[in-house]
N, C-alpha and C. Protein backbone atom coordinates (compact mmCIF):
# COMPACT_ATOMS: atom_id res chain seq x y z
N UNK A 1 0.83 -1.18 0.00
CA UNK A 1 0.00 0.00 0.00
C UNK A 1 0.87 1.25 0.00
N UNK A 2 0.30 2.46 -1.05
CA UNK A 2 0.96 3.40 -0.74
C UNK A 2 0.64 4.57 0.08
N UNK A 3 1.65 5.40 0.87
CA UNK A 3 0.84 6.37 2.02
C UNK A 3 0.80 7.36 0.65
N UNK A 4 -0.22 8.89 1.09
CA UNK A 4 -0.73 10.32 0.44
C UNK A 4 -0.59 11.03 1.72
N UNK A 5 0.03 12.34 1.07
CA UNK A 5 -0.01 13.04 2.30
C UNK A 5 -0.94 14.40 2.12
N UNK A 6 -1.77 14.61 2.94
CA UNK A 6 -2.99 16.12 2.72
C UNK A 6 -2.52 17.15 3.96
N UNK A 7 -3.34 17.96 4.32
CA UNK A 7 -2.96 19.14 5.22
C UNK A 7 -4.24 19.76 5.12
N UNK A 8 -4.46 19.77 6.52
CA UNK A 8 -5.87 21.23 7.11
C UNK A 8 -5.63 22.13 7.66
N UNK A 9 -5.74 23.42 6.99
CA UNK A 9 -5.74 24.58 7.36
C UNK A 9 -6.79 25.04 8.49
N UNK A 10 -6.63 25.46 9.64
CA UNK A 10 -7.96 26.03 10.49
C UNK A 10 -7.66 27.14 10.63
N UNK A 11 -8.48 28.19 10.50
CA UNK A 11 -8.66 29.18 11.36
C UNK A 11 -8.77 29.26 12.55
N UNK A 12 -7.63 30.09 13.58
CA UNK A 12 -8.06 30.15 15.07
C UNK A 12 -7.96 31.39 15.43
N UNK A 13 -8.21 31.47 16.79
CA UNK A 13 -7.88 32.50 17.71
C UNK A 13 -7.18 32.50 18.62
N UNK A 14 -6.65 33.04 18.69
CA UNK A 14 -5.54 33.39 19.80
C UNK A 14 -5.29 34.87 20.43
N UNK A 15 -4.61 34.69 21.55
CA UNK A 15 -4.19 36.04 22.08
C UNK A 15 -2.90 36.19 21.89
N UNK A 16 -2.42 37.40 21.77
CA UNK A 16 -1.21 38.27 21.46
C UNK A 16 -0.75 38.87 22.54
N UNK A 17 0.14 38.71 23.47
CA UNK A 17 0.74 40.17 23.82
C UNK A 17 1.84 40.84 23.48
N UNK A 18 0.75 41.98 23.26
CA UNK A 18 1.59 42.86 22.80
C UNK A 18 2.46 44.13 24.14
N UNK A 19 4.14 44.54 24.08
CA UNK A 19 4.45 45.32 24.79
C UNK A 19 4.64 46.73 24.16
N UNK A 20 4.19 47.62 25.17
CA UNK A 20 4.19 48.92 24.92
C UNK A 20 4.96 49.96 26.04
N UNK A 21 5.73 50.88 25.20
CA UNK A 21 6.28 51.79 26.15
C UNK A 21 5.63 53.18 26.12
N UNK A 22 5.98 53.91 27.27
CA UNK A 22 5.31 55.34 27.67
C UNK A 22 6.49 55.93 28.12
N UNK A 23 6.77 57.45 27.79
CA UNK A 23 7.98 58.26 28.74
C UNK A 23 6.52 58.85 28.93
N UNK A 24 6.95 59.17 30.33
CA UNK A 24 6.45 60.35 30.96
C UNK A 24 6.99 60.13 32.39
N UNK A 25 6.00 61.93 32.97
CA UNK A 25 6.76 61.96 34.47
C UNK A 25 6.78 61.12 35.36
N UNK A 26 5.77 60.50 35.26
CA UNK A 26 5.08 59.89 36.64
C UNK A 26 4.84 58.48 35.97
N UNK A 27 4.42 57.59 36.80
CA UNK A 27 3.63 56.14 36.63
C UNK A 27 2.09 56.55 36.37
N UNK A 28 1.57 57.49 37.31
CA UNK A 28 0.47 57.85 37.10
C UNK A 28 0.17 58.07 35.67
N UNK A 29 1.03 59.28 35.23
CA UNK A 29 0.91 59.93 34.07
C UNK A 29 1.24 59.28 32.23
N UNK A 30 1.82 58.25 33.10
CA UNK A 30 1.93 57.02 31.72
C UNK A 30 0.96 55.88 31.63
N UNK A 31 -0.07 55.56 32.86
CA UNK A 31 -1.09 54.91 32.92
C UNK A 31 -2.01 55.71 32.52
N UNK A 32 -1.83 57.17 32.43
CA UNK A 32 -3.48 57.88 32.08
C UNK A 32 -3.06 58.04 30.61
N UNK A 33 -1.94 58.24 29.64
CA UNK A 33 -1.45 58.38 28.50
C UNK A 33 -1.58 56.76 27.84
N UNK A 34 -1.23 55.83 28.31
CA UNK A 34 -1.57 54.83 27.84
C UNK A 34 -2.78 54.11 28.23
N UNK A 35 -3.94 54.25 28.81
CA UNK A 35 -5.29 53.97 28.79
C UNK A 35 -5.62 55.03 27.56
N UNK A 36 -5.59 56.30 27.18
CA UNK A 36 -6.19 56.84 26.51
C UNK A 36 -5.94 56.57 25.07
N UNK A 37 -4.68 56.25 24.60
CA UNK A 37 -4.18 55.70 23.59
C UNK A 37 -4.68 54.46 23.31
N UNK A 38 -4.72 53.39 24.76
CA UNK A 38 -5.72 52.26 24.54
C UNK A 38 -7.23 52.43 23.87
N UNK A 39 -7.96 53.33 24.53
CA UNK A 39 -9.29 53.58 23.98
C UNK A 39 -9.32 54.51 22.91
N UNK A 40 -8.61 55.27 22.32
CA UNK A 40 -8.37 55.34 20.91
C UNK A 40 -7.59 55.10 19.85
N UNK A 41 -7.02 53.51 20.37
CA UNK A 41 -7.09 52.04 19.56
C UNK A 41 -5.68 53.25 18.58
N UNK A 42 -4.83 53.58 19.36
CA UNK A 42 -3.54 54.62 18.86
C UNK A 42 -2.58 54.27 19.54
N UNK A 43 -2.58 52.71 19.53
CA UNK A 43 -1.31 52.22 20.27
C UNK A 43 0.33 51.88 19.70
N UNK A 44 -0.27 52.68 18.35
CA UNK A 44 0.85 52.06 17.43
C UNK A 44 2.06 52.36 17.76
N UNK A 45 2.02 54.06 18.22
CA UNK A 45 3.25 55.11 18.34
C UNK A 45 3.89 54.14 19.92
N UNK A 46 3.11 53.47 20.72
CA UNK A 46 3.39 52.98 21.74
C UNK A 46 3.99 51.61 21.94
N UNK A 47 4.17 51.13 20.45
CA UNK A 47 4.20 49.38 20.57
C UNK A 47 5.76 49.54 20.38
N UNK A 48 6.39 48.08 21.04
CA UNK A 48 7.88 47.82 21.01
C UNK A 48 7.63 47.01 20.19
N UNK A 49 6.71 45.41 21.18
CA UNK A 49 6.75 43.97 20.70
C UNK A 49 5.88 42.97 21.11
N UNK A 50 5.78 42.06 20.49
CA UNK A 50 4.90 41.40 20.73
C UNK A 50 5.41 40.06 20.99
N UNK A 51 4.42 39.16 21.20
CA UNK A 51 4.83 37.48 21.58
C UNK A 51 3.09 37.29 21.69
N UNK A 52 3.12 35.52 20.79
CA UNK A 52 1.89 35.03 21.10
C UNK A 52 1.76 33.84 22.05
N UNK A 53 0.87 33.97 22.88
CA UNK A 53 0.57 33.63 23.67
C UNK A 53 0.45 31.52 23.78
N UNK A 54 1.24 30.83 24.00
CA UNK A 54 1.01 29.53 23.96
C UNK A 54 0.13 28.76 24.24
N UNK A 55 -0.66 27.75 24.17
CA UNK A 55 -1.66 27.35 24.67
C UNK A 55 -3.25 28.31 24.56
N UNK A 56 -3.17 29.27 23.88
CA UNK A 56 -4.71 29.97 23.72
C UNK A 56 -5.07 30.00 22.75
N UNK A 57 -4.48 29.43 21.28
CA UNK A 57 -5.47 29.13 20.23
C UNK A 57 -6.66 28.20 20.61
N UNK A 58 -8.00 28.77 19.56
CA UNK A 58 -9.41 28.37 19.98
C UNK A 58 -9.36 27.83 18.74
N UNK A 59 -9.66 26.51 18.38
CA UNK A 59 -10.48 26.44 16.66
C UNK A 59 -11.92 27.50 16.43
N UNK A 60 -11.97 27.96 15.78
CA UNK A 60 -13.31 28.44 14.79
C UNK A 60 -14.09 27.95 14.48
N UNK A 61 -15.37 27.85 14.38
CA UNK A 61 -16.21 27.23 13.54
C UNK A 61 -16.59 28.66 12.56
N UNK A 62 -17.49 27.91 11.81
CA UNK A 62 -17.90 28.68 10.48
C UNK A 62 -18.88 29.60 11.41
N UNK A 63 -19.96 29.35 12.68
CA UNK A 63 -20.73 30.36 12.71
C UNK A 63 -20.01 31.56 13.71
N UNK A 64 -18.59 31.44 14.24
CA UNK A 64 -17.53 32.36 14.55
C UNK A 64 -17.21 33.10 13.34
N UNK A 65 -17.34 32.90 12.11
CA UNK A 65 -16.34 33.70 11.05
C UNK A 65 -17.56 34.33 10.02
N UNK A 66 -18.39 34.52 10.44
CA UNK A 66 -19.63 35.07 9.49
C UNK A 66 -20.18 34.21 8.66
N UNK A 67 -20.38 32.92 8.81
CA UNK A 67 -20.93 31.91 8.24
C UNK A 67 -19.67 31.55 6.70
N UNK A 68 -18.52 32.01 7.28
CA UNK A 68 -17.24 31.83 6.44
C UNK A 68 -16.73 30.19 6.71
N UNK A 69 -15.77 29.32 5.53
CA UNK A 69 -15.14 28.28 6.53
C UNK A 69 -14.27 28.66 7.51
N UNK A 70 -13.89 27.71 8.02
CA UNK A 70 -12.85 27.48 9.20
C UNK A 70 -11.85 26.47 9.19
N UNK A 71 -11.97 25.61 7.97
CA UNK A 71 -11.09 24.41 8.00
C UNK A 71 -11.20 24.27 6.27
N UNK A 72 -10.00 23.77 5.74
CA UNK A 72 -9.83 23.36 4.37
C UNK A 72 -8.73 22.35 4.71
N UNK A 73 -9.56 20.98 3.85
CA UNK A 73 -8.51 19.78 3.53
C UNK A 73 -7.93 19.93 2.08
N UNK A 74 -6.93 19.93 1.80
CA UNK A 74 -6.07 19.90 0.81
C UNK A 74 -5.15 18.77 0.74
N UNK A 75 -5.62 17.86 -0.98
CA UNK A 75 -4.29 17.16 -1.10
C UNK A 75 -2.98 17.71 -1.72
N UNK A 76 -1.73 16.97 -1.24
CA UNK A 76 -0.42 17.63 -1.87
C UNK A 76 -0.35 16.63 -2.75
N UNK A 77 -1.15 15.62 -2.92
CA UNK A 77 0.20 14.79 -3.73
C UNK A 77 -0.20 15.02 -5.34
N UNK A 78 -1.75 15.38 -5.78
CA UNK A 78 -0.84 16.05 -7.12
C UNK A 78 -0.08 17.08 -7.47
N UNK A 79 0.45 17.89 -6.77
CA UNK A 79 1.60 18.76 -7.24
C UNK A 79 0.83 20.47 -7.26
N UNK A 80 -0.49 20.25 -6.73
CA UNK A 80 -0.72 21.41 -6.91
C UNK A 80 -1.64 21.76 -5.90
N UNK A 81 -1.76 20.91 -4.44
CA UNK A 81 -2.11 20.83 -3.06
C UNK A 81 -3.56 21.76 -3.95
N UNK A 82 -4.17 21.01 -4.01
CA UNK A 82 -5.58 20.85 -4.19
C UNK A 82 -7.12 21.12 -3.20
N UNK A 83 -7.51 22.26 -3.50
CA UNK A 83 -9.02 21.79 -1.85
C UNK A 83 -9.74 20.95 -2.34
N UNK A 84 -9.98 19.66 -1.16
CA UNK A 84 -10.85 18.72 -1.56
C UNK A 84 -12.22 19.49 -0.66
N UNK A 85 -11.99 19.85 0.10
CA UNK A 85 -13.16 20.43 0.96
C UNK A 85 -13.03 21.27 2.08
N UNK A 86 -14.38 21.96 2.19
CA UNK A 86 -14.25 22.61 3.47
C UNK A 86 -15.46 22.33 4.74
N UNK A 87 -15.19 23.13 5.88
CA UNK A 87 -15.97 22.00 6.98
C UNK A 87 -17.36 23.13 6.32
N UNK A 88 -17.52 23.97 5.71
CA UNK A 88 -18.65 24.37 5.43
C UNK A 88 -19.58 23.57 4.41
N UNK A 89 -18.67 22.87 3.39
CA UNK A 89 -19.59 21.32 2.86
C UNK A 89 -19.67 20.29 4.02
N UNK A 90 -19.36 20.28 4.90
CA UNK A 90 -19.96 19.63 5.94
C UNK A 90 -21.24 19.91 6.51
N UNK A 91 -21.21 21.43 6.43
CA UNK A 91 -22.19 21.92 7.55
C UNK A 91 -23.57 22.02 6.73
N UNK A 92 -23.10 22.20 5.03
CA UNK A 92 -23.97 22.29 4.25
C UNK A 92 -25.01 21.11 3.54
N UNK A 93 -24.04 19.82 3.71
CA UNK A 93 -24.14 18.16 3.73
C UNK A 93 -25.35 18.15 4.80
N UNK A 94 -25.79 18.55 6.14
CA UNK A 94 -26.40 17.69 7.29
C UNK A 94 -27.82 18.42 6.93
């Protein structure tokens, strides 16, 4: 018998943290400069770096992604890794 080898793509979620720096005078005054930058989502000027978080990817389902898929099987072995399907012909199958 011969083995085939395929591959599934999922969509997940995960958390990021991201690090951010502040100069200012005080601790106070870099917690009220960086909450406000937080809530107007203007954290860019503030970002160093990031790292993702291990262990907190979630799989997706399709009704997480706007009734989008969440999973594609693909074969490799004709040469041109192929979609045989997605879990949304599943969901569309029942």
């Amino acid at each position: 018998m011969e083995q085939y080898r395929f591959f599934i793509d999922r969509k997940v979620t995960s958390w990021v943290r991201e690090w951010h720096e502040v100069e200012a005078e005080s601790l106070e005054a870099a917690k009220k400069e960086m909450i406000e930058a937080f809530h107007d989502n203007m954290c860019v000027e503030t970002f160093d770096e990031q790292e993702y978080l291990e262990g907190t990817e979630d799989y997706m389902e399709p009704g997480d992604n706007g009734g989008n898929c969440t999973a594609e099987l693909y074969c490799c072995e004709d040469g041109d890794d192929s979609l045989l399907t997605t879990n949304i012909d599943l969901v569309n199958s029942n």
